[in-house]
N, C-alpha and C. Protein backbone atom coordinates (compact mmCIF):
# COMPACT_ATOMS: atom_id res chain seq x y z
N UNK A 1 6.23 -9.21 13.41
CA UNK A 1 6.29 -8.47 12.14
C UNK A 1 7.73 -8.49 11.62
N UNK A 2 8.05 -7.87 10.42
CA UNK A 2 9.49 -8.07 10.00
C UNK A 2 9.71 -6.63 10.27
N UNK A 3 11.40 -6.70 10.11
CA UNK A 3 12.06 -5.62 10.50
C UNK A 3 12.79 -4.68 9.76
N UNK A 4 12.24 -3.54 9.51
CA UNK A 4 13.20 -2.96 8.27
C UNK A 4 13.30 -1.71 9.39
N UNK A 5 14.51 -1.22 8.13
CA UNK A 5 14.52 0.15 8.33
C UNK A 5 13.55 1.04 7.74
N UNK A 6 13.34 2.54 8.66
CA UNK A 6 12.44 3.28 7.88
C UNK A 6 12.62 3.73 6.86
N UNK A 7 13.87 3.66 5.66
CA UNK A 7 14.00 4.35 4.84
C UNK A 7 13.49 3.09 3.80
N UNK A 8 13.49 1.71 4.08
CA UNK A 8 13.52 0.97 3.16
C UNK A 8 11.47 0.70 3.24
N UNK A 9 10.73 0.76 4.68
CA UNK A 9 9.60 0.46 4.89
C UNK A 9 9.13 2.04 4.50
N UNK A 10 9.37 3.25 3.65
CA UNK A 10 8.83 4.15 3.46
C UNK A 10 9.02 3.99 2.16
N UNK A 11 9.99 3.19 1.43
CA UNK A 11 10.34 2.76 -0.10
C UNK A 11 9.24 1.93 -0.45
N UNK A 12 9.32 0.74 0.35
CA UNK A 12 8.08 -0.26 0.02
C UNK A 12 6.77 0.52 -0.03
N UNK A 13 6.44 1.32 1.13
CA UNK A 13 5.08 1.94 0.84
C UNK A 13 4.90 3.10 -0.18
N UNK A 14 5.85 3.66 -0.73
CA UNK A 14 6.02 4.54 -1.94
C UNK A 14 5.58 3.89 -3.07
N UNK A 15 6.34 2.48 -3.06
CA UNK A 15 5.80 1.82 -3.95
C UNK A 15 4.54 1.27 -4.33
N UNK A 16 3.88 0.90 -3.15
CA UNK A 16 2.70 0.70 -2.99
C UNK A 16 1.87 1.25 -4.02
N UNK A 17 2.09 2.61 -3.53
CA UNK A 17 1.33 3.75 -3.48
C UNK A 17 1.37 4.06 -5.23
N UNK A 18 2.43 3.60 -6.04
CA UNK A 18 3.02 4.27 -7.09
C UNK A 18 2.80 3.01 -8.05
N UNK A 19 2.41 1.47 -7.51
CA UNK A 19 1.58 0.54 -7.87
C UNK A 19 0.22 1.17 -8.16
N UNK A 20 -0.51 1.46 -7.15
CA UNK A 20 -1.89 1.69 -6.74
C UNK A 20 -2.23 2.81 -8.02
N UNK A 21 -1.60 3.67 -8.10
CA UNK A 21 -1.70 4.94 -8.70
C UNK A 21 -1.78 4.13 -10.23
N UNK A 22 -1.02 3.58 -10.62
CA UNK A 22 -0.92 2.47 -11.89
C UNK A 22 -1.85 1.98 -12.36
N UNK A 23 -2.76 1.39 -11.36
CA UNK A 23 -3.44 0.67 -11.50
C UNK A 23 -5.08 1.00 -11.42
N UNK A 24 -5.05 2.51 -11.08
CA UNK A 24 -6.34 3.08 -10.72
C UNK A 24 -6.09 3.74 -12.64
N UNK A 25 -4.91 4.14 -13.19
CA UNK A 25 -5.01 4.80 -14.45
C UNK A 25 -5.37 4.24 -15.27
N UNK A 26 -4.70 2.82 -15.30
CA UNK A 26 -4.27 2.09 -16.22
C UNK A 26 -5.10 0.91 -16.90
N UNK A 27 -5.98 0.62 -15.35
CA UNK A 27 -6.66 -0.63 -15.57
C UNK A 27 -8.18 -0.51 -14.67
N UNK A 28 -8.71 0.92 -14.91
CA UNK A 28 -10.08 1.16 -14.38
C UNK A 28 -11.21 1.04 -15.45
N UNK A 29 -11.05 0.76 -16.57
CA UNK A 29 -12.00 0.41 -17.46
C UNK A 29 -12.26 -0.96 -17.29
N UNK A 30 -11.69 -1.67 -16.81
CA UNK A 30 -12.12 -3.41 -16.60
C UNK A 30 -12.79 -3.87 -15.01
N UNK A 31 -14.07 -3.70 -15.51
CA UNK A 31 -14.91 -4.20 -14.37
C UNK A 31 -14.32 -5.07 -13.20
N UNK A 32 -13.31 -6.23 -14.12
CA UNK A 32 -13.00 -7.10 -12.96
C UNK A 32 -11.84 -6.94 -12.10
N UNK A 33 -11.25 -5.72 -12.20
CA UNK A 33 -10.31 -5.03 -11.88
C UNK A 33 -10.91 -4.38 -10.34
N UNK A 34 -11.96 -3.74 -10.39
CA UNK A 34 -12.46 -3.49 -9.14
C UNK A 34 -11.93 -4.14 -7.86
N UNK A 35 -12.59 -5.23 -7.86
CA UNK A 35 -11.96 -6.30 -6.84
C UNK A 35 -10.50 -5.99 -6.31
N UNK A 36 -9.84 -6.37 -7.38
CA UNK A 36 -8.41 -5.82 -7.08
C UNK A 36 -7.95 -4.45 -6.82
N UNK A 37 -8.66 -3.33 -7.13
CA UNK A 37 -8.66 -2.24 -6.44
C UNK A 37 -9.15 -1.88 -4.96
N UNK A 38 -10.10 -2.50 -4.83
CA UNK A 38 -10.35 -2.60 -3.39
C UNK A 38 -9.36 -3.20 -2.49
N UNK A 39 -9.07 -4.28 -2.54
CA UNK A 39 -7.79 -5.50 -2.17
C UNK A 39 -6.34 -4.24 -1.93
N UNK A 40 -6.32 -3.57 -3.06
CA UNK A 40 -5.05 -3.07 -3.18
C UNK A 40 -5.35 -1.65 -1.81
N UNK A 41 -6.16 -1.10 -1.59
CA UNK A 41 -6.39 -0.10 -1.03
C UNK A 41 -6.66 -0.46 0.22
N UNK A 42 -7.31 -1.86 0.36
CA UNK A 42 -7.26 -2.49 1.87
C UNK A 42 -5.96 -2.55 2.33
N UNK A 43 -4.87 -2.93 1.86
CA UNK A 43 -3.12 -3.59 1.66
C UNK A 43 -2.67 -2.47 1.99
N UNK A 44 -3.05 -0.86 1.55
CA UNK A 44 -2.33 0.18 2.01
C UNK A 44 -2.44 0.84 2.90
N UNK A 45 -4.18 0.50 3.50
CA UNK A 45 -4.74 1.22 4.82
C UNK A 45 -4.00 0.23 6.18
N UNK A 46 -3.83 -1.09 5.54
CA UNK A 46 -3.38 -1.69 6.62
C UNK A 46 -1.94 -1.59 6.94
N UNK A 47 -0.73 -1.06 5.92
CA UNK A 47 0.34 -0.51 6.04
C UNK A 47 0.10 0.85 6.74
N UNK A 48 -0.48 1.50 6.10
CA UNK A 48 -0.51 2.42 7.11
C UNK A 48 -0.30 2.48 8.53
N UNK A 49 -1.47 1.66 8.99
CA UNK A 49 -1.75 1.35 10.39
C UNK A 49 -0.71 0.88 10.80
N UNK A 50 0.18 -0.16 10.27
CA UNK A 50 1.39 -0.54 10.67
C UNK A 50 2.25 0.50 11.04
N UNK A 51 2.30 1.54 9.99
CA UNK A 51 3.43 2.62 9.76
C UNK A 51 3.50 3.15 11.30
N UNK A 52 2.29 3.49 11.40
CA UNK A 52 1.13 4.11 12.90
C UNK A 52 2.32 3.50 13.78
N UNK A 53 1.72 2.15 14.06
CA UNK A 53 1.96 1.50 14.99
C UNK A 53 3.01 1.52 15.33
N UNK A 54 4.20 1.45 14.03
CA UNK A 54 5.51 1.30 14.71
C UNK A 54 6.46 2.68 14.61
N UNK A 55 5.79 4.04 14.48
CA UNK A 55 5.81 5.17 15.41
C UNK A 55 5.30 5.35 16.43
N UNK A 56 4.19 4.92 17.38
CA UNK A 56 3.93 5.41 18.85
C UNK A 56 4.70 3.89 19.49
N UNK A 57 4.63 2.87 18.87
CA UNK A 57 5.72 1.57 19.54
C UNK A 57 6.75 1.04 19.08
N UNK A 58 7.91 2.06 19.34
CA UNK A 58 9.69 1.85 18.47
C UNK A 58 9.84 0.87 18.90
């Protein structure tokens, strides 16, 4: 995996998050947008898990 610091891998996932939020307001009237909402929410559950991971394994 790559190596950041936590202040910069809690930035990236802020962002994520502040993408996601964008994109659930902004662009939920377009059917084909779905897709990409799902995609985007898969991308953050799996950061998550990362986040997880590399608190119980420093």
């Amino acid at each position: 995996m790559f190596k950041t610091t936590d202040a910069s891998f809690s930035g990236l996932h802020a962002g994520l998050i502040g993408l996601s939020c964008r994109l659930i307001t902004g662009l939920l009237w377009y059917p084909e947008f779905q897709d990409t909402m799902q995609n985007m929410e898969n991308f953050i559950r799996q950061v998550e898990e990362m986040e997880e991971e590399r608190g119980t394994n420093p």
